[in-house]
Protein backbone atom coordinates (compact mmCIF):
# COMPACT_ATOMS: atom_id res chain seq x y z
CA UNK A 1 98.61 32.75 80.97
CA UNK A 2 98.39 35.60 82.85
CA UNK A 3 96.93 38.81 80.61
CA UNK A 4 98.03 42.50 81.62
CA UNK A 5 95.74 45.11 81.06
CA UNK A 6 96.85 48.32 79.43
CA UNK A 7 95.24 52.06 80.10
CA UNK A 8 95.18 54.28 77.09
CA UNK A 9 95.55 57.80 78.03
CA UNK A 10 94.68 60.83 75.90
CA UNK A 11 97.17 63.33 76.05
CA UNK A 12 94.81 67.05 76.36
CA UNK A 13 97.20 69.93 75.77
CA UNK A 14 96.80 72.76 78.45
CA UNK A 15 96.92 76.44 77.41
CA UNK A 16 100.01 78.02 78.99
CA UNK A 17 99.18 81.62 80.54
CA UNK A 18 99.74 84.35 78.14
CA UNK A 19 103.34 85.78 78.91
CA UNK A 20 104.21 87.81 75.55
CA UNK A 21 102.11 89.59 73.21
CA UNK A 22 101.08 88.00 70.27
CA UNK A 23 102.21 88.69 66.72
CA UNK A 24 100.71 91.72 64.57
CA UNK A 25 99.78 93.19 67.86
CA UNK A 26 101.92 96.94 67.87
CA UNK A 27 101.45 99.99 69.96
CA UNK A 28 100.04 102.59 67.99
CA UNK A 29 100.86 105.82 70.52
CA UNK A 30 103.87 107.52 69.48
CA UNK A 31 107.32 107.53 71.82
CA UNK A 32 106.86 111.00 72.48
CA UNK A 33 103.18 110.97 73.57
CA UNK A 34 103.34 107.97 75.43
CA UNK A 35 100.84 106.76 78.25
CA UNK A 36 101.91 106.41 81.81
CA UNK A 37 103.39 102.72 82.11
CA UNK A 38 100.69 100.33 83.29
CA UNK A 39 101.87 98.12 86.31
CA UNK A 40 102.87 94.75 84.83
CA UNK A 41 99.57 93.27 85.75
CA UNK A 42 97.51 95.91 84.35
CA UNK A 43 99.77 95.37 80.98
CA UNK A 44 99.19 91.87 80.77
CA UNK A 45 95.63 92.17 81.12
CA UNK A 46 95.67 94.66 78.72
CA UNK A 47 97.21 92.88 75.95
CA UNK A 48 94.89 89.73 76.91
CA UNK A 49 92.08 91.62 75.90
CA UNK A 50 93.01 92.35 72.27
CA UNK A 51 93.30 88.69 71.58
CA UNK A 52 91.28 87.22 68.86
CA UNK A 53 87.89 85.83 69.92
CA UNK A 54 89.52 82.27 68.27
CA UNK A 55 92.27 82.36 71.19
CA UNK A 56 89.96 84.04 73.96
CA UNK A 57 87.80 80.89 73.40
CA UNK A 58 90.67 78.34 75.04
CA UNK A 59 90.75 78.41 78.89
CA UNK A 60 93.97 79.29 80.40
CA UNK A 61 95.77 78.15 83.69
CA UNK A 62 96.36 80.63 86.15
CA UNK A 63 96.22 83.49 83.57
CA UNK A 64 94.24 86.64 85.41
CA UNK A 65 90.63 87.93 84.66
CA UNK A 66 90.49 89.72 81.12
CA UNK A 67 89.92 93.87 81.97
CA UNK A 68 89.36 96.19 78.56
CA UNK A 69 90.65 99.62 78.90
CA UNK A 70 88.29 102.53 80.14
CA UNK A 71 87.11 104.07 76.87
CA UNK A 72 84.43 105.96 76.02
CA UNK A 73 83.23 107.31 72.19
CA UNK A 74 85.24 110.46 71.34
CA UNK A 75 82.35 113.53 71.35
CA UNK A 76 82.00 115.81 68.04
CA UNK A 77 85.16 118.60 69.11
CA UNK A 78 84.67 121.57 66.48
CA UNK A 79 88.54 122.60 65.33
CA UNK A 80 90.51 125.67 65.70
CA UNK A 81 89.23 126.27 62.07
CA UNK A 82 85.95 126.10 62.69
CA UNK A 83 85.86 129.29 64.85
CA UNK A 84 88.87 130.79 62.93
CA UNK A 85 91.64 131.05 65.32
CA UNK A 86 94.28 132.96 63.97
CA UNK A 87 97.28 130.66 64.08
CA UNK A 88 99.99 133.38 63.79
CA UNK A 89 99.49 134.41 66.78
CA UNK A 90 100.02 131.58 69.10
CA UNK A 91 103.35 129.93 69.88
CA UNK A 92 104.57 127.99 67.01
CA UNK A 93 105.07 124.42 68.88
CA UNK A 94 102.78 122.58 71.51
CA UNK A 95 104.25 121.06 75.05
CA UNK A 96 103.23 117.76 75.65
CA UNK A 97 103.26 115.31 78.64
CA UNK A 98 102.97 111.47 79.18
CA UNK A 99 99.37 111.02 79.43
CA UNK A 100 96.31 113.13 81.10
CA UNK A 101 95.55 111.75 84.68
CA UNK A 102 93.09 114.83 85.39
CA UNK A 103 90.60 117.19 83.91
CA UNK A 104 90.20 120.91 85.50
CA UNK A 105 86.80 122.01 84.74
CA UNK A 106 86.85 125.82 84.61
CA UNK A 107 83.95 128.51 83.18
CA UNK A 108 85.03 131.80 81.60
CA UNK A 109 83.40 134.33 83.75
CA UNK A 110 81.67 135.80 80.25
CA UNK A 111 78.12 136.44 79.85
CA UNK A 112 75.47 133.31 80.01
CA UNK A 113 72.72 134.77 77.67
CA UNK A 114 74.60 134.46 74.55
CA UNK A 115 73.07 132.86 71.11
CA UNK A 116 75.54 129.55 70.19
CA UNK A 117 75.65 130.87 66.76
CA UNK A 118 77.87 133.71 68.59
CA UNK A 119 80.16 131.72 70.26
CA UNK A 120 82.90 131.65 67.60
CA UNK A 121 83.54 135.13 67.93
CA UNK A 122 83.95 134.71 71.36
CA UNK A 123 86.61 132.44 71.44
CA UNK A 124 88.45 134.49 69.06
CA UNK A 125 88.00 137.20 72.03
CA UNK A 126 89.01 134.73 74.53
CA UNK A 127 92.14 133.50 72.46
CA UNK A 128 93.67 136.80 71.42
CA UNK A 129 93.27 137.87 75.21
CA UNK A 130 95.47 135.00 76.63
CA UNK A 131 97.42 134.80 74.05
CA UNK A 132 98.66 138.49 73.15
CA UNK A 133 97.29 140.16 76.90
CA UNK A 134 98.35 137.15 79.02
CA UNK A 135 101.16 136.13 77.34
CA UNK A 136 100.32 132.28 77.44
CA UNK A 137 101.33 131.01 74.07
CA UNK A 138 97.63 130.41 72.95
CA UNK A 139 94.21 129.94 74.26
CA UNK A 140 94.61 128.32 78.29
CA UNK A 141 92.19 125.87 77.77
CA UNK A 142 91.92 122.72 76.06
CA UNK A 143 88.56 122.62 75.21
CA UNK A 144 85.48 125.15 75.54
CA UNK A 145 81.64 123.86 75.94
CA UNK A 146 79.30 126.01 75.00
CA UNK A 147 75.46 126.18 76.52
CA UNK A 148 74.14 124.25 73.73
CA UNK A 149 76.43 121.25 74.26
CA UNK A 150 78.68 122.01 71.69
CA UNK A 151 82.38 121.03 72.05
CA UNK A 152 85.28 123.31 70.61
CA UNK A 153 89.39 122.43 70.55
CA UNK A 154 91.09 124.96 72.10
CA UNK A 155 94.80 124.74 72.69
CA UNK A 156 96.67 123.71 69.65
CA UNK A 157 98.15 120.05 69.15
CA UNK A 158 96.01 117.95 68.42
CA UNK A 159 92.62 116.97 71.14
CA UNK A 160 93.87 113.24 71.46
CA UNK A 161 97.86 114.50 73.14
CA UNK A 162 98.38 115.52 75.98
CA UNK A 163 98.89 118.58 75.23
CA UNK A 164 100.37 120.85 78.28
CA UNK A 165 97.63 124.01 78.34
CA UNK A 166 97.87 127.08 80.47
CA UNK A 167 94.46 126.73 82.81
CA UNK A 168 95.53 125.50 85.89
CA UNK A 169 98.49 127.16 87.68
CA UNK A 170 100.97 124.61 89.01
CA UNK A 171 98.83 121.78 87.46
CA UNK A 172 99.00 122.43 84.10
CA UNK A 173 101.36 118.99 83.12
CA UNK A 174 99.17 115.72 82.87
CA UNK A 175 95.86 117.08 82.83
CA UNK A 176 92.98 118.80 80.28
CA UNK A 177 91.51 121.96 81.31
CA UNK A 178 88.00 122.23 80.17
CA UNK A 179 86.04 125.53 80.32
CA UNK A 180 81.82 125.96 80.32
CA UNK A 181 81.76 128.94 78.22
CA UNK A 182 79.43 131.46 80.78
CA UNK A 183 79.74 132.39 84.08
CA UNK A 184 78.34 130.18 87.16
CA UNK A 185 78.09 131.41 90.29
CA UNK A 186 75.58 131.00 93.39
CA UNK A 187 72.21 130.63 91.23
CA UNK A 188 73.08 130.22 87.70
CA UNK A 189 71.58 127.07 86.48
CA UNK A 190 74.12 124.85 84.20
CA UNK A 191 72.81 123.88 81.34
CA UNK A 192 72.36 120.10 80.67
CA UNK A 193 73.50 119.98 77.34
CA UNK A 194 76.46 121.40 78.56
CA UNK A 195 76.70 119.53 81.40
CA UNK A 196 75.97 116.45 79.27
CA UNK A 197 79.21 117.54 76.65
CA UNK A 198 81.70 118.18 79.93
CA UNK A 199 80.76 114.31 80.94
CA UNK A 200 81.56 113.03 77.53
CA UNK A 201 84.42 114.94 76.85
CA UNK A 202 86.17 114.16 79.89
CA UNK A 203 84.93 110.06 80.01
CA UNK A 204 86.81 109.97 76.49
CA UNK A 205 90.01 112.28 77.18
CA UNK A 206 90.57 110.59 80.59
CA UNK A 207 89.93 107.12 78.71
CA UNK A 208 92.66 107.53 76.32
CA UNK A 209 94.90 106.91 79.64
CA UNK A 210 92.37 104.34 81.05
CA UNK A 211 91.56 106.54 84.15
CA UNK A 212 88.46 106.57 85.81
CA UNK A 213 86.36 109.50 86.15
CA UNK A 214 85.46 108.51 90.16
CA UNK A 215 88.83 107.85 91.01
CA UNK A 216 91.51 109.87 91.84
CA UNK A 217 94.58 111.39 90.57
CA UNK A 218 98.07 112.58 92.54
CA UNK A 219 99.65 115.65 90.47
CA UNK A 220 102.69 117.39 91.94
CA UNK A 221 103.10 121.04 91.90
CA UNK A 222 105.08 123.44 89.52
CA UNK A 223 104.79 126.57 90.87
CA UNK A 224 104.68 127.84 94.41
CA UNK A 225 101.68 130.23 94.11
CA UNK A 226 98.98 127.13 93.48
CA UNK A 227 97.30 126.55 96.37
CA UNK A 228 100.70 123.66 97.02
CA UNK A 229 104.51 124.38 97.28
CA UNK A 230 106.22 123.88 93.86
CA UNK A 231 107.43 120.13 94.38
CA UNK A 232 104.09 119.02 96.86
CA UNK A 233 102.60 116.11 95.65
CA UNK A 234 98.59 116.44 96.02
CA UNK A 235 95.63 113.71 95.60
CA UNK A 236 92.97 115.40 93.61
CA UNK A 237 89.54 113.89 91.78
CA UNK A 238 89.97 112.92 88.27
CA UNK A 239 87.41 115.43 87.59
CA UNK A 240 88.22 118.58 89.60
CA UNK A 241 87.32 122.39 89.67
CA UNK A 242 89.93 125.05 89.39
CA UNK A 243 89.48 125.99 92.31
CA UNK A 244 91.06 122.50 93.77
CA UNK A 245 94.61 123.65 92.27
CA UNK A 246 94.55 127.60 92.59
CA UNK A 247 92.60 130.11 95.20
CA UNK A 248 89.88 130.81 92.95
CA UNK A 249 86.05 130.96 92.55
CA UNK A 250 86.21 129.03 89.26
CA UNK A 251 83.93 127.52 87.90
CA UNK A 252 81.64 129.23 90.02
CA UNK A 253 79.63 127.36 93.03
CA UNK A 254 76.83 126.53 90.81
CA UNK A 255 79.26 124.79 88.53
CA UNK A 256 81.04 123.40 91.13
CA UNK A 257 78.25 121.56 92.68
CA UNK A 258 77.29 119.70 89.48
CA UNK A 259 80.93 118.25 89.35
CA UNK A 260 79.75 114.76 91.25
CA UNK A 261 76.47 114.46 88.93
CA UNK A 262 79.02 114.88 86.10
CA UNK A 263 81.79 112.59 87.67
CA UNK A 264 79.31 110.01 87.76
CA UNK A 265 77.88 110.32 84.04
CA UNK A 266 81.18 110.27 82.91
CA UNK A 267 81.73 107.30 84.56
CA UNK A 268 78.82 105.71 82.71
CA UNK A 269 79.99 106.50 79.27
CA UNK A 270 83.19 104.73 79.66
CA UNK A 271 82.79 100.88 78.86
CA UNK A 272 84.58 98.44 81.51
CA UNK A 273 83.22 95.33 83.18
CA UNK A 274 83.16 96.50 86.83
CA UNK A 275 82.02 92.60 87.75
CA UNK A 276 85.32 91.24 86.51
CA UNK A 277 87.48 93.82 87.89
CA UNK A 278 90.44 92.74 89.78
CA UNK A 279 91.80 94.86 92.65
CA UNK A 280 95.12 95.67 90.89
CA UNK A 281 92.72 97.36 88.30
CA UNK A 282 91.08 99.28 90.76
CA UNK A 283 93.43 101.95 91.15
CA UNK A 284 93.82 105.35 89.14
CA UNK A 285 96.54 105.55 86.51
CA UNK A 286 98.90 108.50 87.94
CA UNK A 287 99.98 111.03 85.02
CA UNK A 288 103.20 113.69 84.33
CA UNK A 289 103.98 126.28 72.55
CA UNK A 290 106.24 127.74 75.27
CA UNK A 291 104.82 128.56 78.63
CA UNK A 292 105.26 131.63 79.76
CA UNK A 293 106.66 131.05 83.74
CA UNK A 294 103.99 132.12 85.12
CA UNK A 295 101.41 129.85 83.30
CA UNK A 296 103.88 127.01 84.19
């Protein structure tokens, strides 16, 4: 008698790649605030990384390198109550855009040797100026740093939005304009705690769209008398000086020059695993009250 020898396999199930995102997982950004779309890549790796640890912890085939978001903490921003802005005298509504690809840094040619205490006032000085002498709706900027480090909201609706401000002509849509409170031209030292606040400010605005401070951001003109043709499409860093988008001296050479130290640091603050970084993921995300047409 001839005996036949019989294999026993186990059958080992094999975790399919992820291709839809699991249940209870919801986007929390409003419709009308929404991010720039992430290339389908990006988007998968994005929703890989808020699995559970329980389903990160099964190996999948062919599924691409897990990439978190750029974040970074969101700084201490003092609000439009805490230096008293008179909210009757701004526009009544906000203008928002998709997301904020860009941050302007700007300073607002005012006296350096002031006490912090003092700067409250100021801003009210610097708010009823642009908003009643310039006719821009409300304060230009979207946030002021003072010389002690401390951060202040200024254009209304809400720090986290993109809100559309009036600091950068032609470049206003898609990007934060934040202004050193002081003037700094050839000589004037910057202060490092409010060098410091500019870094962390901008790592955490610019994470909210998951765009890195070192890379780079293309914005298209909306007015012809920026330093591009209404309708030019222009590659600028994601941490410029206004003097990038308009023929200006702001924020002063001294500023200016500390723009790279503070590119860098806000690169820092933002969390990301450059080691597992893909080359898809490489690449900057690219961005898009009542503005008076001239602010536009």
């Amino acid at each position: 008698m001839r005996l036949y020898r019989i294999a026993l396999w186990a059958v080992v199930p094999m975790t399919l790649p992820l291709l839809a995102v699991p249940a209870g997982v919801t986007a929390a950004r409003p419709a009308r605030d929404r991010a720039p779309q992430l290339p389908l890549a990006a988007g998968r790796l994005e929703t890989a990384a808020r699995l559970t640890r329980a389903e990160r912890s099964f190996p999948t085939l062919g599924a691409m390198p897990m990439i978190p978001r750029r974040t970074a903490p969101r700084p201490a921003i003092v609000p439009r109550a805490g230096w008293k802005a008179d909210e009757t005298l701004r526009d009544p509504s906000a203008r928002y855009a998709g997301g904020v690809g860009a941050v302007f840094v700007h300073h607002t040619d005012t006296p350096n040797d002031y006490a912090c205490a003092d700067v409250p006032g100021t801003l009210r000085n610097l708010y009823t100026g642009q908003t009643r002498d310039m006719h821009w709706g409300d304060m230009g900027y979207n946030f002021l740093v003072d010389r002690c480090g401390t951060v202040y909201e200024g254009r209304a609706g809400g720090v986290d939005r993109a809100v559309i401000g009036s600091h950068t002509l032609g470049f206003n849509r898609g990007t934060a304009g934040i202004a050193a409170i002081g003037t700094f031209g050839p000589g004037s030292p910057v202060p490092a705690a409010m060098e410091r606040a500019i870094a962390a400010l901008a790592a955490w605005k610019l994470g909210l769209s998951g765009v890195d401070p070192l890379g780079k951001a293309r914005l298209t003109s909306t007015n012809d008398n920026s330093r591009y043709p209404k309708g030019t499409s222009a590659s600028f860093d994601a941490i410029s000086g206004h003097r990038d988008g308009f023929a200006t001296n702001c924020p002063g050479e001294a500023l200016f020059a500390r723009l790279p130290a503070i590119r860098r640091l806000a690169a820092s603050l933002q969390t990301r695993a450059a080691a597992a970084l893909a080359p898809a993921a490489l690449a900057p995300a690219t961005p898009s009250a009542r503005l008076p047409v001239s602010a536009r």
